[in-house]
Protein backbone atom coordinates (compact mmCIF):
# COMPACT_ATOMS: atom_id res chain seq x y z
CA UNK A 1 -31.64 -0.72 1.87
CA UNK A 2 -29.36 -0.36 -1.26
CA UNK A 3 -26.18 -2.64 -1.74
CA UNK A 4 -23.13 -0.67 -0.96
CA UNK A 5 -21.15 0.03 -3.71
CA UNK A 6 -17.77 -1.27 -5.15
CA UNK A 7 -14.80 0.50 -5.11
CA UNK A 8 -13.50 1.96 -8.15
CA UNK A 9 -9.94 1.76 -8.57
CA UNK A 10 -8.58 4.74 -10.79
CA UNK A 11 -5.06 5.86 -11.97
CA UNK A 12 -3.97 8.81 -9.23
CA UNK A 13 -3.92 12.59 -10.62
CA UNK A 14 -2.15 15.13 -9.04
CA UNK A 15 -5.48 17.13 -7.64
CA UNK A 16 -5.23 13.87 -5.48
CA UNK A 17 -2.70 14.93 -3.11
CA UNK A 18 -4.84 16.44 -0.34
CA UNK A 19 -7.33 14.06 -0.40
CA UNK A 20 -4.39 10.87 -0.26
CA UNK A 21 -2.41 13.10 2.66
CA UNK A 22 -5.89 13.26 4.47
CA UNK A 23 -6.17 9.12 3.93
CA UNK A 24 -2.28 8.94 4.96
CA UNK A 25 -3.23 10.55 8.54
CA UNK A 26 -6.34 9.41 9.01
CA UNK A 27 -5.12 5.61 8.84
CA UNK A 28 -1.58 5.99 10.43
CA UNK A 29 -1.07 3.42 12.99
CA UNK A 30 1.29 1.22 14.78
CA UNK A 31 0.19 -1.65 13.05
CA UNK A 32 1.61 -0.88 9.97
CA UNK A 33 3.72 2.25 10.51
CA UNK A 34 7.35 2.70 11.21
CA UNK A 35 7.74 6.43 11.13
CA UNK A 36 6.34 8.60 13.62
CA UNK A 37 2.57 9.86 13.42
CA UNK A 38 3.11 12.50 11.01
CA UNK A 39 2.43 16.08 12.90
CA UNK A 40 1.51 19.39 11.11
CA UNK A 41 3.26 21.06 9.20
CA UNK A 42 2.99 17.99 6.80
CA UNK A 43 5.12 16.82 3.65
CA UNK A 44 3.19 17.34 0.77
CA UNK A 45 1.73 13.89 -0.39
CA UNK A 46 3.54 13.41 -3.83
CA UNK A 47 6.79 14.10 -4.36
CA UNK A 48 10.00 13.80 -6.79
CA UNK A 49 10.28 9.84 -5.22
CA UNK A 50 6.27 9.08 -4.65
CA UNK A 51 4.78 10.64 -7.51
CA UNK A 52 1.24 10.32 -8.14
CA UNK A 53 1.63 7.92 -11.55
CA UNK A 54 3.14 6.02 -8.59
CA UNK A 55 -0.46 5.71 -6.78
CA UNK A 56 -3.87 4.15 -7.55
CA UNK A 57 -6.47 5.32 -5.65
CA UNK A 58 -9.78 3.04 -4.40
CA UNK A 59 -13.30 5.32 -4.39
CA UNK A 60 -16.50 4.53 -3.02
CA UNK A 61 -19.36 6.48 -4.37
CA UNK A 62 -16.65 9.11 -5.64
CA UNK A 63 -15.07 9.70 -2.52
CA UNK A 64 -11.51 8.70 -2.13
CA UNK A 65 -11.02 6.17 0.71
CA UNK A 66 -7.48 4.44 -0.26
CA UNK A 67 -4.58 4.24 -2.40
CA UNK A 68 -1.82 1.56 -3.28
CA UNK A 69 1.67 3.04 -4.25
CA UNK A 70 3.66 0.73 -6.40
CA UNK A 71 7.29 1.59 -7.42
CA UNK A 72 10.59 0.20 -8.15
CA UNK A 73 12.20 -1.26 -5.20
CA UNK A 74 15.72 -0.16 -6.66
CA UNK A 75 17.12 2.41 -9.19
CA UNK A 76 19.07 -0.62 -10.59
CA UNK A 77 18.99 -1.90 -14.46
CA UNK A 78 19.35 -5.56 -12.87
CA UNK A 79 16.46 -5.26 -10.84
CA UNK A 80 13.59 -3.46 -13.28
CA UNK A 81 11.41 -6.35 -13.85
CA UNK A 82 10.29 -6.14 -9.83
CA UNK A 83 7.91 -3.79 -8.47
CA UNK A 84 7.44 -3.22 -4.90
CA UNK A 85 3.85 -2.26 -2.94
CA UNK A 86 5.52 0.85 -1.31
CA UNK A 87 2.28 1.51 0.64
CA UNK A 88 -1.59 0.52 1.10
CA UNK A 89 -3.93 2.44 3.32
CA UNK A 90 -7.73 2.13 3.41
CA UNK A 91 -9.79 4.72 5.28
CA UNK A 92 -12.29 2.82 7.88
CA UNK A 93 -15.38 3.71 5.70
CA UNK A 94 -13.76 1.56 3.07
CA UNK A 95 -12.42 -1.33 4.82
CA UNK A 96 -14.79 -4.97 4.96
CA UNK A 97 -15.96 -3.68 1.98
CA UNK A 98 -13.48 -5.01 -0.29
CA UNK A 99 -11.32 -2.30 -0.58
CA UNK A 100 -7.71 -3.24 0.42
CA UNK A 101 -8.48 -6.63 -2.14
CA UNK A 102 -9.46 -4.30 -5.19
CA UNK A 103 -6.54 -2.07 -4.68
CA UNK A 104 -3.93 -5.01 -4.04
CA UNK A 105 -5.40 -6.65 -6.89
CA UNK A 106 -5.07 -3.39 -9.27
CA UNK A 107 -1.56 -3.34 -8.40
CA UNK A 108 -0.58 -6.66 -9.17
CA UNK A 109 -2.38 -5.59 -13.01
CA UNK A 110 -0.27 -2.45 -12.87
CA UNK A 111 2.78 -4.22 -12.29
CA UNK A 112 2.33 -6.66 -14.67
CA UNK A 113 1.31 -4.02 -17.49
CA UNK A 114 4.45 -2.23 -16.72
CA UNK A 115 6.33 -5.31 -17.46
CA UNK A 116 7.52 -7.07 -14.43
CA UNK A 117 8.08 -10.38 -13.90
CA UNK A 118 7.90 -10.31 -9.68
CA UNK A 119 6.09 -7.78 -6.98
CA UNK A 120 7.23 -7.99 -3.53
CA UNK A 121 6.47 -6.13 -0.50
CA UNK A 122 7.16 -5.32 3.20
CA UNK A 123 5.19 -5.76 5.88
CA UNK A 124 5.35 -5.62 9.63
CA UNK A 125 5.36 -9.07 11.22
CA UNK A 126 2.11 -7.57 13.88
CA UNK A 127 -0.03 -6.45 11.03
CA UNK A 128 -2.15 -9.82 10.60
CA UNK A 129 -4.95 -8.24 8.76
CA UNK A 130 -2.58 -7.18 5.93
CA UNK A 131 -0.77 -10.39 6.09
CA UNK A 132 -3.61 -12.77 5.89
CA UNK A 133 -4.89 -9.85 2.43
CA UNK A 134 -1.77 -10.73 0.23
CA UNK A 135 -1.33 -14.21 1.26
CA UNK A 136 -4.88 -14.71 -0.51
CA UNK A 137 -4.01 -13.23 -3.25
CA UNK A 138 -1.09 -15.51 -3.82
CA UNK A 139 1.97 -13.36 -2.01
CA UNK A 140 4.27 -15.65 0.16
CA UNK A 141 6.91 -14.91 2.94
CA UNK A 142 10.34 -14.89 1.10
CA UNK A 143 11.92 -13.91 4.45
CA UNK A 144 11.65 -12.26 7.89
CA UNK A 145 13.90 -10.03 9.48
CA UNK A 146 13.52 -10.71 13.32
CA UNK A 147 12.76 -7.45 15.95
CA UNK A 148 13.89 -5.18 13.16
CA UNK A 149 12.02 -2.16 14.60
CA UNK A 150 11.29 -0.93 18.23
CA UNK A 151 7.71 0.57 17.89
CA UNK A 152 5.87 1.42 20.98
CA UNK A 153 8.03 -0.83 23.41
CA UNK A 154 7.86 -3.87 21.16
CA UNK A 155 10.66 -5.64 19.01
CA UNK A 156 8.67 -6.17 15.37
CA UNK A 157 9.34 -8.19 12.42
CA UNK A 158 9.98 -6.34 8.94
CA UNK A 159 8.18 -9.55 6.97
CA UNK A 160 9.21 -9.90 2.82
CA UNK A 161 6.60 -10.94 1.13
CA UNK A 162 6.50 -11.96 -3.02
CA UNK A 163 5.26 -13.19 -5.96
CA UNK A 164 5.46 -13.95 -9.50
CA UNK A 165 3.30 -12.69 -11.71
């Protein structure tokens, strides 16, 4: 039986979209999602805030099976040398697999080719899988916002989580 392959981490392109809206829906979930489970018709994938230079995407054996968007978590001069993880999503084929690592780990290189000094992120205080992810690859809880979302019945923790670079 052949080794499965590793992912290949690649800049985004804009012929991207469908396949990265198809990965958005296909992985939407509770554990990690705040806004409802998107319903047709649906928002087009990039837009004029979430641009696809904005996105690296994760193949295996040239299918698309993730994507990491990275962006500025302000518009502010002051704040310029942070980037934020703005979303990760890894399509079940891809995940145990090293996946979620390679992308996580391409966006810290990203960041840190673009400049910055810090990348933080947000994630929901349930999600343990993600949590457990970026605290191995050196991202620390800079603070917790108790029960700051209702989902599904249950008060959740919006979790900041940061690190230098």
């Amino acid at each position: 039986m052949p080794e499965p392959s590793a992912p290949r981490i690649r800049a985004a392109r804009p012929e991207d979209a469908e396949a990265l809206a198809l990965v958005d829906r296909l992985t939407w979930s509770p554990l990690h999602a705040v806004m409802p489970e998107p319903e047709p018709p649906y928002r087009p994938f990039f837009d004029e805030r979430h641009r696809a230079e904005n996105h690296l995407v994760a193949e295996l054996d040239g299918r698309v099976v993730g994507y990491v968007r990275l962006g500025l978590p302000t518009s502010l001069a002051c704040n310029a040398h942070v980037r934020q993880i703005q979303g990760l999503a890894v399509l079940d084929e891809g995940r145990g697999r090293g996946v979620g690592r390679a992308l996580v780990r391409a966006a810290v290189e990203e960041a840190r080719g673009q400049g910055a000094r810090r990348i933080t992120l947000r994630v929901l205080g349930h999600n343990t899988p993600a949590r457990r992810l970026y605290a191995s690859e050196g991202f620390v809880v800079e603070g917790v916002l108790p029960e700051e979302f209702l989902l599904g019945g249950e008060y959740v923790d919006d979790v900041f989580m940061g690190r230098a670079l």
